[in-house]
PDB file of N, CA and C in Angstrom:
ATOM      1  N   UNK A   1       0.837  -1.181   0.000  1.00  0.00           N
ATOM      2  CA  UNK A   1       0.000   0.000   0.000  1.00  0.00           C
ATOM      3  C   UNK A   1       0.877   1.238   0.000  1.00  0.00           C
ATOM      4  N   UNK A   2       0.333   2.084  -0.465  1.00  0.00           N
ATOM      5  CA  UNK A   2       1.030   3.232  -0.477  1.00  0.00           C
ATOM      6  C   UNK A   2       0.984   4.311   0.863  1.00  0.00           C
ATOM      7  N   UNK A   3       1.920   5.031   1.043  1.00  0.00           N
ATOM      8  CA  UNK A   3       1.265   5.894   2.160  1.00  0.00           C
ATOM      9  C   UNK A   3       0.384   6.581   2.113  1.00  0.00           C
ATOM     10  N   UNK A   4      -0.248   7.289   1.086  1.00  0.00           N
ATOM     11  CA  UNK A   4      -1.379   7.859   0.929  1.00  0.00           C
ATOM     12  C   UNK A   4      -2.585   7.272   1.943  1.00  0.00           C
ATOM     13  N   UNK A   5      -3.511   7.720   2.375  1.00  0.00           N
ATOM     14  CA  UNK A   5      -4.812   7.279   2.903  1.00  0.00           C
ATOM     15  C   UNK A   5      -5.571   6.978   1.799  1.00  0.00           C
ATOM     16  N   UNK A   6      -6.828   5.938   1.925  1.00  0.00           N
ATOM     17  CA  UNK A   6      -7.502   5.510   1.067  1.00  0.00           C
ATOM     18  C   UNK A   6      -8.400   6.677   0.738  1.00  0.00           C
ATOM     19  N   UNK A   7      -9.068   7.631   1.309  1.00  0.00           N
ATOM     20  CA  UNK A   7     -10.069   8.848   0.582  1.00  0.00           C
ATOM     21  C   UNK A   7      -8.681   9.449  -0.205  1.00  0.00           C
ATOM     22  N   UNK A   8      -7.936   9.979  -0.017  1.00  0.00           N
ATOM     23  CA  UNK A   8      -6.957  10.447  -0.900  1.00  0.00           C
ATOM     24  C   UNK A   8      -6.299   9.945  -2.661  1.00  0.00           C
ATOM     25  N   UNK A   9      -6.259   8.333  -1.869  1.00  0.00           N
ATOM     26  CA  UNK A   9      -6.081   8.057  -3.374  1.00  0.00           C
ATOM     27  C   UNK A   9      -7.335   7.959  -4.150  1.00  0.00           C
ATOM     28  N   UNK A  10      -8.591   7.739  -3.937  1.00  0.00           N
ATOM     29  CA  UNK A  10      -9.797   7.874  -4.317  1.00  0.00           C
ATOM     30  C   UNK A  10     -10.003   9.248  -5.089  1.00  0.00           C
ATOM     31  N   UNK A  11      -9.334  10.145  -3.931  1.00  0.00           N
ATOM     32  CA  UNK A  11     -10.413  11.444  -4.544  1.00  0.00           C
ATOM     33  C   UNK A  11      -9.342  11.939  -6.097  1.00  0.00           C
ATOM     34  N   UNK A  12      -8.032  11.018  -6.223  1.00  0.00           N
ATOM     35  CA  UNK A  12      -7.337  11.663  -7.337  1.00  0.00           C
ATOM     36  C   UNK A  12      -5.766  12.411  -6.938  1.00  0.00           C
ATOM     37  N   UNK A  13      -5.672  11.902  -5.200  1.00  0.00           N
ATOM     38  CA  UNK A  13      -4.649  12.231  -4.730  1.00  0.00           C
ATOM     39  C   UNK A  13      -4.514  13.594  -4.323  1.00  0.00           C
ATOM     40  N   UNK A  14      -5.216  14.152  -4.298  1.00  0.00           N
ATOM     41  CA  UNK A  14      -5.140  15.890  -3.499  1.00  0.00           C
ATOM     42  C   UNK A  14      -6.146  15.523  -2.419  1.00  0.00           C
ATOM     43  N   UNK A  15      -5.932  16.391  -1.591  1.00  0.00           N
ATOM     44  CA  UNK A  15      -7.112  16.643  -0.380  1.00  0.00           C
ATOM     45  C   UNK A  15      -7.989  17.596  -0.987  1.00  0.00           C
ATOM     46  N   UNK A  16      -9.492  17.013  -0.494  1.00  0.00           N
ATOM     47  CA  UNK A  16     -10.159  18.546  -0.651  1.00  0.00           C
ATOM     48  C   UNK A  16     -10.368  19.572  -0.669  1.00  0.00           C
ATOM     49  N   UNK A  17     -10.661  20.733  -0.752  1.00  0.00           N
ATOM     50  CA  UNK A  17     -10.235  21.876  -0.316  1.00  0.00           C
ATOM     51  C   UNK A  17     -11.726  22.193  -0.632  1.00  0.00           C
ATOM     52  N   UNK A  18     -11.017  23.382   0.128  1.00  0.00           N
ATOM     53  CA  UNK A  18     -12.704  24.383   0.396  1.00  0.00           C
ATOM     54  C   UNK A  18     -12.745  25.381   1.110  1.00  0.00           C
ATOM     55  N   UNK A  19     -13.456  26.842   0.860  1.00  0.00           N
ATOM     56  CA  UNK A  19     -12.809  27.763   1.437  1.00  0.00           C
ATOM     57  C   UNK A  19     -13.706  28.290   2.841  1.00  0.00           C
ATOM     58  N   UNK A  20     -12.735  28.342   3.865  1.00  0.00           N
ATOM     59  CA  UNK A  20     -13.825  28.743   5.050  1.00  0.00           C
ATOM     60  C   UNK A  20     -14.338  29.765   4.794  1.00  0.00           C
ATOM     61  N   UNK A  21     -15.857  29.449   5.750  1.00  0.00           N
ATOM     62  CA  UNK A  21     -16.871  30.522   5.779  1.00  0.00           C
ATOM     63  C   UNK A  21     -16.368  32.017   6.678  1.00  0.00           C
ATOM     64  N   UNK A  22     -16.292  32.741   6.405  1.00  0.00           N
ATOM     65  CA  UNK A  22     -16.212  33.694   7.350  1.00  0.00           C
ATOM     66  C   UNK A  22     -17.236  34.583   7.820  1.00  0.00           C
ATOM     67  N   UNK A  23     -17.516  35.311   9.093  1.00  0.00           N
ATOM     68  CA  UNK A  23     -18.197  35.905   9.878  1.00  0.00           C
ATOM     69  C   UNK A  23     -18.451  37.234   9.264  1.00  0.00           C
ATOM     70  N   UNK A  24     -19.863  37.334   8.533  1.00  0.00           N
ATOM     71  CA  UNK A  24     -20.092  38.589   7.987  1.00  0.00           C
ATOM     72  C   UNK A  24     -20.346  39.612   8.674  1.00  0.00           C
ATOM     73  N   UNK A  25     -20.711  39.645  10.230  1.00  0.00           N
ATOM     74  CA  UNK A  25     -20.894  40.647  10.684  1.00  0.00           C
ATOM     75  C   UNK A  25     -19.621  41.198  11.468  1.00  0.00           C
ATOM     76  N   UNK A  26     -18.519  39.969  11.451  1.00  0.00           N
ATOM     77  CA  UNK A  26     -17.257  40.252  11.955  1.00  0.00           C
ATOM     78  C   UNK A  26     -16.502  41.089  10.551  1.00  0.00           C
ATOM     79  N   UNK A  27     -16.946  40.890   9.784  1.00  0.00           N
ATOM     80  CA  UNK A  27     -16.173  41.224   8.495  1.00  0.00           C
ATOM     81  C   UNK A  27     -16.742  42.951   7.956  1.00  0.00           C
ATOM     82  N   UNK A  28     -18.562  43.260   8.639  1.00  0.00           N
ATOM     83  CA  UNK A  28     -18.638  44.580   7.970  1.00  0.00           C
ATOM     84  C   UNK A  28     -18.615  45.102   9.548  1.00  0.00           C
ATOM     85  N   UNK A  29     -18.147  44.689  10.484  1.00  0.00           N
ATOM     86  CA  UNK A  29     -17.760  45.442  11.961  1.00  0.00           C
ATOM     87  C   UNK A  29     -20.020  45.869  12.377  1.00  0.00           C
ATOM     88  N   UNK A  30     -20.635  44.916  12.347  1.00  0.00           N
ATOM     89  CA  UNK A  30     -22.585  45.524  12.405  1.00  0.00           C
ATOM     90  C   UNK A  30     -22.632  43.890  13.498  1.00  0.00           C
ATOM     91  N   UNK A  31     -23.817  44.572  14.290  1.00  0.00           N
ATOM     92  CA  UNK A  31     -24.590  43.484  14.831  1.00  0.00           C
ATOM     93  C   UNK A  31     -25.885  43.368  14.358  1.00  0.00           C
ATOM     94  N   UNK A  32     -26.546  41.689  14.697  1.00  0.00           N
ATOM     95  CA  UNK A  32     -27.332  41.766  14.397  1.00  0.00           C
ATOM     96  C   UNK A  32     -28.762  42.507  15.045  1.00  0.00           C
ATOM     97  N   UNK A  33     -29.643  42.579  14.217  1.00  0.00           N
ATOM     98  CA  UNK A  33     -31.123  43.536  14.990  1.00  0.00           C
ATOM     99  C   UNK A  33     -32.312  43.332  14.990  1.00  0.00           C
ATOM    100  N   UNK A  34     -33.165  42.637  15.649  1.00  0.00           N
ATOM    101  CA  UNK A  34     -34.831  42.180  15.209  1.00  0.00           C
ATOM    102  C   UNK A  34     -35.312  43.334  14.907  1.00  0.00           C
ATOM    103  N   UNK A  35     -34.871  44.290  14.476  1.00  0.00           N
ATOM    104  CA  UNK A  35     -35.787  45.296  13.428  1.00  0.00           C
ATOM    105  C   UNK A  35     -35.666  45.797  12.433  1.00  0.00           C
ATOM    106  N   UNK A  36     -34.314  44.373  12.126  1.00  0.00           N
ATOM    107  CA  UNK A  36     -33.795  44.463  10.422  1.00  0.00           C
ATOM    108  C   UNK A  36     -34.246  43.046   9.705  1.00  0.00           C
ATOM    109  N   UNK A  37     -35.414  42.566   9.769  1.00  0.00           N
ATOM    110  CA  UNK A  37     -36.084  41.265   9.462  1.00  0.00           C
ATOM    111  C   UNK A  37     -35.470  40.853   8.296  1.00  0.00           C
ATOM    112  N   UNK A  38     -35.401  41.807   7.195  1.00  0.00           N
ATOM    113  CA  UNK A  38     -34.268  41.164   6.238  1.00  0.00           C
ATOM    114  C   UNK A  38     -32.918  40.820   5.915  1.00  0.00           C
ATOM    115  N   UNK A  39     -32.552  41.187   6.951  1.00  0.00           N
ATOM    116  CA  UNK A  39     -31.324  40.888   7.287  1.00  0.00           C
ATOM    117  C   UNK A  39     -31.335  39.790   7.731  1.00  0.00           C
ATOM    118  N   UNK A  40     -32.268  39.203   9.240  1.00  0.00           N
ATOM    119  CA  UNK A  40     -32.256  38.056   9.735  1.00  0.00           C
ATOM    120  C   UNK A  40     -32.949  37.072   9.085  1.00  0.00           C
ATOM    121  N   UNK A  41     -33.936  37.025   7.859  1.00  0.00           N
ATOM    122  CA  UNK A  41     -34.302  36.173   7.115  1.00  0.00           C
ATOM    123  C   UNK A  41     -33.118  35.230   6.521  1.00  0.00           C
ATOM    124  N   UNK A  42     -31.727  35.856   6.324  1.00  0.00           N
ATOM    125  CA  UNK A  42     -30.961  35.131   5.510  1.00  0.00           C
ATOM    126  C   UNK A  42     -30.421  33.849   6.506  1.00  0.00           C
ATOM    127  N   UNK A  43     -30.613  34.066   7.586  1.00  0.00           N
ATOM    128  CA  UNK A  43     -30.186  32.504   8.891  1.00  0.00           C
ATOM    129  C   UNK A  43     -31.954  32.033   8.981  1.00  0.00           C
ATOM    130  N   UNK A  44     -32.465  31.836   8.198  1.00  0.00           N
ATOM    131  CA  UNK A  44     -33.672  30.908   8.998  1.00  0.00           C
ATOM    132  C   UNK A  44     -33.933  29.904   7.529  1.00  0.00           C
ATOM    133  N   UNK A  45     -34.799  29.375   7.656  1.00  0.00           N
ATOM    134  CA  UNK A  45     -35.063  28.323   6.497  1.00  0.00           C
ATOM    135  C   UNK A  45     -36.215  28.730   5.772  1.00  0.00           C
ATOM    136  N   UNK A  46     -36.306  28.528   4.468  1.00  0.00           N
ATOM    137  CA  UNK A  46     -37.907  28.347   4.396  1.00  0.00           C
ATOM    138  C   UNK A  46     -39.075  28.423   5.393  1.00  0.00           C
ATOM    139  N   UNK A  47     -38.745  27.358   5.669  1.00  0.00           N
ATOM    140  CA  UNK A  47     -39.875  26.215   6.894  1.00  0.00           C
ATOM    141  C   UNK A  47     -39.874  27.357   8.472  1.00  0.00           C
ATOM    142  N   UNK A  48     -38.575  27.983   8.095  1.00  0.00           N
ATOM    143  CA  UNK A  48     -38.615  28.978   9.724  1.00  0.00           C
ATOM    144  C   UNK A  48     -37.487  28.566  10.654  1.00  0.00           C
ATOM    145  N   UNK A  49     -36.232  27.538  10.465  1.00  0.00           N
ATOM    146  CA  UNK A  49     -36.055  27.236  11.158  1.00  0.00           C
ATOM    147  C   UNK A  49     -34.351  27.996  11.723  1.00  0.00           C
ATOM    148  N   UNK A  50     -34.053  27.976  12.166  1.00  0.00           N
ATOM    149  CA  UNK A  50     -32.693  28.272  12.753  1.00  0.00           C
ATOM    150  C   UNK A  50     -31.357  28.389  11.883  1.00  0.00           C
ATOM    151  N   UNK A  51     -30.847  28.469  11.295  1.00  0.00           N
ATOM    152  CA  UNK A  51     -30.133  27.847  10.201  1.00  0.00           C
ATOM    153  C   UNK A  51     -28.137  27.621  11.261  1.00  0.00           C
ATOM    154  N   UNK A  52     -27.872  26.553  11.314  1.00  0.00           N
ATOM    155  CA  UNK A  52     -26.419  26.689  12.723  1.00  0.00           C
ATOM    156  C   UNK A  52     -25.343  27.320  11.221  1.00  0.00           C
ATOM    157  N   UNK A  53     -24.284  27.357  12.357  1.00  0.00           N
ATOM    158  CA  UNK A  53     -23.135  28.284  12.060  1.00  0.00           C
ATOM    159  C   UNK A  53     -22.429  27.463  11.210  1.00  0.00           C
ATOM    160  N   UNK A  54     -22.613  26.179  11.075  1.00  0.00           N
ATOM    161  CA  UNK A  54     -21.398  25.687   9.841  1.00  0.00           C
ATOM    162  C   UNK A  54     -22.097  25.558   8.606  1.00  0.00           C
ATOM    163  N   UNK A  55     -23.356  26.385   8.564  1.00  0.00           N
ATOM    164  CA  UNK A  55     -23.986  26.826   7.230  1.00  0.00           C
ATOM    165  C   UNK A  55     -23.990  28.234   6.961  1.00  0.00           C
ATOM    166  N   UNK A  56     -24.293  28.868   7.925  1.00  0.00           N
ATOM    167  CA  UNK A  56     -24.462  30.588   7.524  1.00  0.00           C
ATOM    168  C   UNK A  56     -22.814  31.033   7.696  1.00  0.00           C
ATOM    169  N   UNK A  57     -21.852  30.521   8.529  1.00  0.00           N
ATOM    170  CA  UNK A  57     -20.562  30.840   8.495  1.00  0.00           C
ATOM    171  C   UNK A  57     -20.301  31.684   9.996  1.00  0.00           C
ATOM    172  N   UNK A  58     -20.978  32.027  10.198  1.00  0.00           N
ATOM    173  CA  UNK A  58     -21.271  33.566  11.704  1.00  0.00           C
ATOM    174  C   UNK A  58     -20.087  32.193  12.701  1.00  0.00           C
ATOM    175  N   UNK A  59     -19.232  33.288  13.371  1.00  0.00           N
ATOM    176  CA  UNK A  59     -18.565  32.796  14.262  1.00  0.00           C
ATOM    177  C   UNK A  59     -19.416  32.605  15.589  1.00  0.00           C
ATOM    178  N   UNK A  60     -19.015  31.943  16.782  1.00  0.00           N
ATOM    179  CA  UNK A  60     -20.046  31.698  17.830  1.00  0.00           C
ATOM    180  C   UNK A  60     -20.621  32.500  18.664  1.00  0.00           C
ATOM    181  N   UNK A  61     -19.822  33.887  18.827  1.00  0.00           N
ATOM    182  CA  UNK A  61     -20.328  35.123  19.395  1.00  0.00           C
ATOM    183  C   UNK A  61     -21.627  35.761  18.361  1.00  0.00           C
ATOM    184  N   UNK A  62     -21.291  35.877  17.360  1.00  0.00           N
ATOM    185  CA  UNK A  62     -22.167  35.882  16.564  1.00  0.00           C
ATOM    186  C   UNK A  62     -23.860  35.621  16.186  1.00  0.00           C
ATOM    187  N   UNK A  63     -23.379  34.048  16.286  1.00  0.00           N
ATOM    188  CA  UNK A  63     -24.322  33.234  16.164  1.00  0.00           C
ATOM    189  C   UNK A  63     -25.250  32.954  17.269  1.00  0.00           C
ATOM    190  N   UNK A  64     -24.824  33.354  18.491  1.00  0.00           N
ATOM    191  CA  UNK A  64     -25.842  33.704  19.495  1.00  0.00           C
ATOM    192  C   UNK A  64     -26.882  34.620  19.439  1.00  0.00           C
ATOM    193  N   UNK A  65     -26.137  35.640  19.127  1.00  0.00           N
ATOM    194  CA  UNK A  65     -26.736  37.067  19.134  1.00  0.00           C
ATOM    195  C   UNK A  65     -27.843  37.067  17.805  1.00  0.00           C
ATOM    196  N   UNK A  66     -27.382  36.350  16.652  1.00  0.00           N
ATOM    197  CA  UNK A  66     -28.290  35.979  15.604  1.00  0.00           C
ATOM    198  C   UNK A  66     -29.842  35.144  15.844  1.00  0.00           C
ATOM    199  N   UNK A  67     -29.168  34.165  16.482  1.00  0.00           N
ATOM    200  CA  UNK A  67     -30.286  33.623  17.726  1.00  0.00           C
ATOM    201  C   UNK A  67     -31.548  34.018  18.357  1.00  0.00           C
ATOM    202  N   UNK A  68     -30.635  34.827  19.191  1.00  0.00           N
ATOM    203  CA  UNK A  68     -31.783  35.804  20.087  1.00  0.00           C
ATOM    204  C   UNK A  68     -32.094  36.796  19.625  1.00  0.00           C
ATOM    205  N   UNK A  69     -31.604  36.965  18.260  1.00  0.00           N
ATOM    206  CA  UNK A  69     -32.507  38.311  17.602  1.00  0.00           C
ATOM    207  C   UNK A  69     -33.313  37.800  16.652  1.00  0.00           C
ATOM    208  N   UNK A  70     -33.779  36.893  16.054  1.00  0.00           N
ATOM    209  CA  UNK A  70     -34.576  35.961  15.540  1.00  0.00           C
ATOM    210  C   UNK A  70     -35.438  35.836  16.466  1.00  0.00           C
ATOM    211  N   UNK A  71     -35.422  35.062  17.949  1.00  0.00           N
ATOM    212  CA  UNK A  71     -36.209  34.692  18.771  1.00  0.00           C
ATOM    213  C   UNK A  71     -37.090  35.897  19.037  1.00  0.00           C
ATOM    214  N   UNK A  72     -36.302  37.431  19.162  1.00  0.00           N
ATOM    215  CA  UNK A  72     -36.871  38.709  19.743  1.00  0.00           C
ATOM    216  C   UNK A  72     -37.778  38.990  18.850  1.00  0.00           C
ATOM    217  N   UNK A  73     -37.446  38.972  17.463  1.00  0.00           N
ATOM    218  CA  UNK A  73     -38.283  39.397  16.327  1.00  0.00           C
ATOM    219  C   UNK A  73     -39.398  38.471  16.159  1.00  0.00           C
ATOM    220  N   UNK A  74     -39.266  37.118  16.675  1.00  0.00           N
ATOM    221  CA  UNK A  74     -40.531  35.919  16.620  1.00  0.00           C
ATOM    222  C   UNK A  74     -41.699  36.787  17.072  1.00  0.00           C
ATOM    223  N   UNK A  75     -40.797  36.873  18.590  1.00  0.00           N
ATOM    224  CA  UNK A  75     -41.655  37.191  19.821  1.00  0.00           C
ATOM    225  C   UNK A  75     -42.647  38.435  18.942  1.00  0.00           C
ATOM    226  N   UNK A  76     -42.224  39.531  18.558  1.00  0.00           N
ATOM    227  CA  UNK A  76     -42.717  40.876  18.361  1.00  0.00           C
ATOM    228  C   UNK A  76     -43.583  40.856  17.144  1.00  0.00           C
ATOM    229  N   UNK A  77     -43.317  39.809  15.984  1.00  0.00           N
ATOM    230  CA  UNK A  77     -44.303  39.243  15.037  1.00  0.00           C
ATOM    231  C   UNK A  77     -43.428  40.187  13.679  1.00  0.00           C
ATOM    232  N   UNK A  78     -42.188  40.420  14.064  1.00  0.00           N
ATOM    233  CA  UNK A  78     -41.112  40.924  12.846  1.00  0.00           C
ATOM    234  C   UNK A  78     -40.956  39.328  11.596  1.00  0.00           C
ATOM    235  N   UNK A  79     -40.816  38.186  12.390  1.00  0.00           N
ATOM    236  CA  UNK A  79     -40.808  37.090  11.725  1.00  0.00           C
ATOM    237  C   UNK A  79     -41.387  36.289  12.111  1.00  0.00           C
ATOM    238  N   UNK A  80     -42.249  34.904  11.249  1.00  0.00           N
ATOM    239  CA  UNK A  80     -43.124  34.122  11.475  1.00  0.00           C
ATOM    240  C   UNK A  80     -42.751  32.910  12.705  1.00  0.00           C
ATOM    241  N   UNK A  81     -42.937  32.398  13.211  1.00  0.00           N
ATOM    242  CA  UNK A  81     -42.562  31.308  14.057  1.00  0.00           C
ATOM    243  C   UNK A  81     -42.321  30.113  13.186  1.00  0.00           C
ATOM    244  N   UNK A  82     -43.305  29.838  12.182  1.00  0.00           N
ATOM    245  CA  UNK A  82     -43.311  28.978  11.212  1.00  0.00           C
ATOM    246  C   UNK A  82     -43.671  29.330   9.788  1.00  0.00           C
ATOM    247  N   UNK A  83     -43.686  28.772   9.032  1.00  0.00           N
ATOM    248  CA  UNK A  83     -44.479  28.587   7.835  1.00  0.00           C
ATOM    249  C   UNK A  83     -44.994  27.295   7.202  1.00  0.00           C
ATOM    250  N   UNK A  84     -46.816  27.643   7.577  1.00  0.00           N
ATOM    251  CA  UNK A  84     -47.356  26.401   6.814  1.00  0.00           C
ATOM    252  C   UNK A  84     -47.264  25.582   5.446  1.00  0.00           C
TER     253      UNK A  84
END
């Protein structure tokens, strides 16, 4: 066998690559705000749901605060709880 690992020689002998997500609100220096609903539409789903951080990219300070400003805006009827 070769030293290579078996996904390696599979994938054609390079590793994957792929470029990390980075933190957009770390990147334009803004927090997030339940009274910018379009802004916070871009972390929820269709369906309404949460969308986590190794999809939207938001680092974990972040992604809290994204959180509870979603939840705040639920609460206040800025965004739906669900969609039927």
């Amino acid at each position: 066998m070769d030293s290579k690992g078996g996904r390696e020689r599979r994938m054609g002998g390079r590793k994957p690559s792929f470029r990390k997500k980075v933190c957009k609100f770390c990147t334009q220096n803004a927090t997030p705000d339940y009274k910018n609903p379009e802004l916070l539409r871009r972390y929820i789903t269709e369906r309404g749901k949460i969308l986590p951080a190794r999809i939207t990219g938001c680092c974990a300070k972040h992604q809290r605060a994204v959180t509870a400003e979603i939840k705040r805006a639920r609460v206040l009827a800025y965004l739906p709880f669900e969609k039927k």
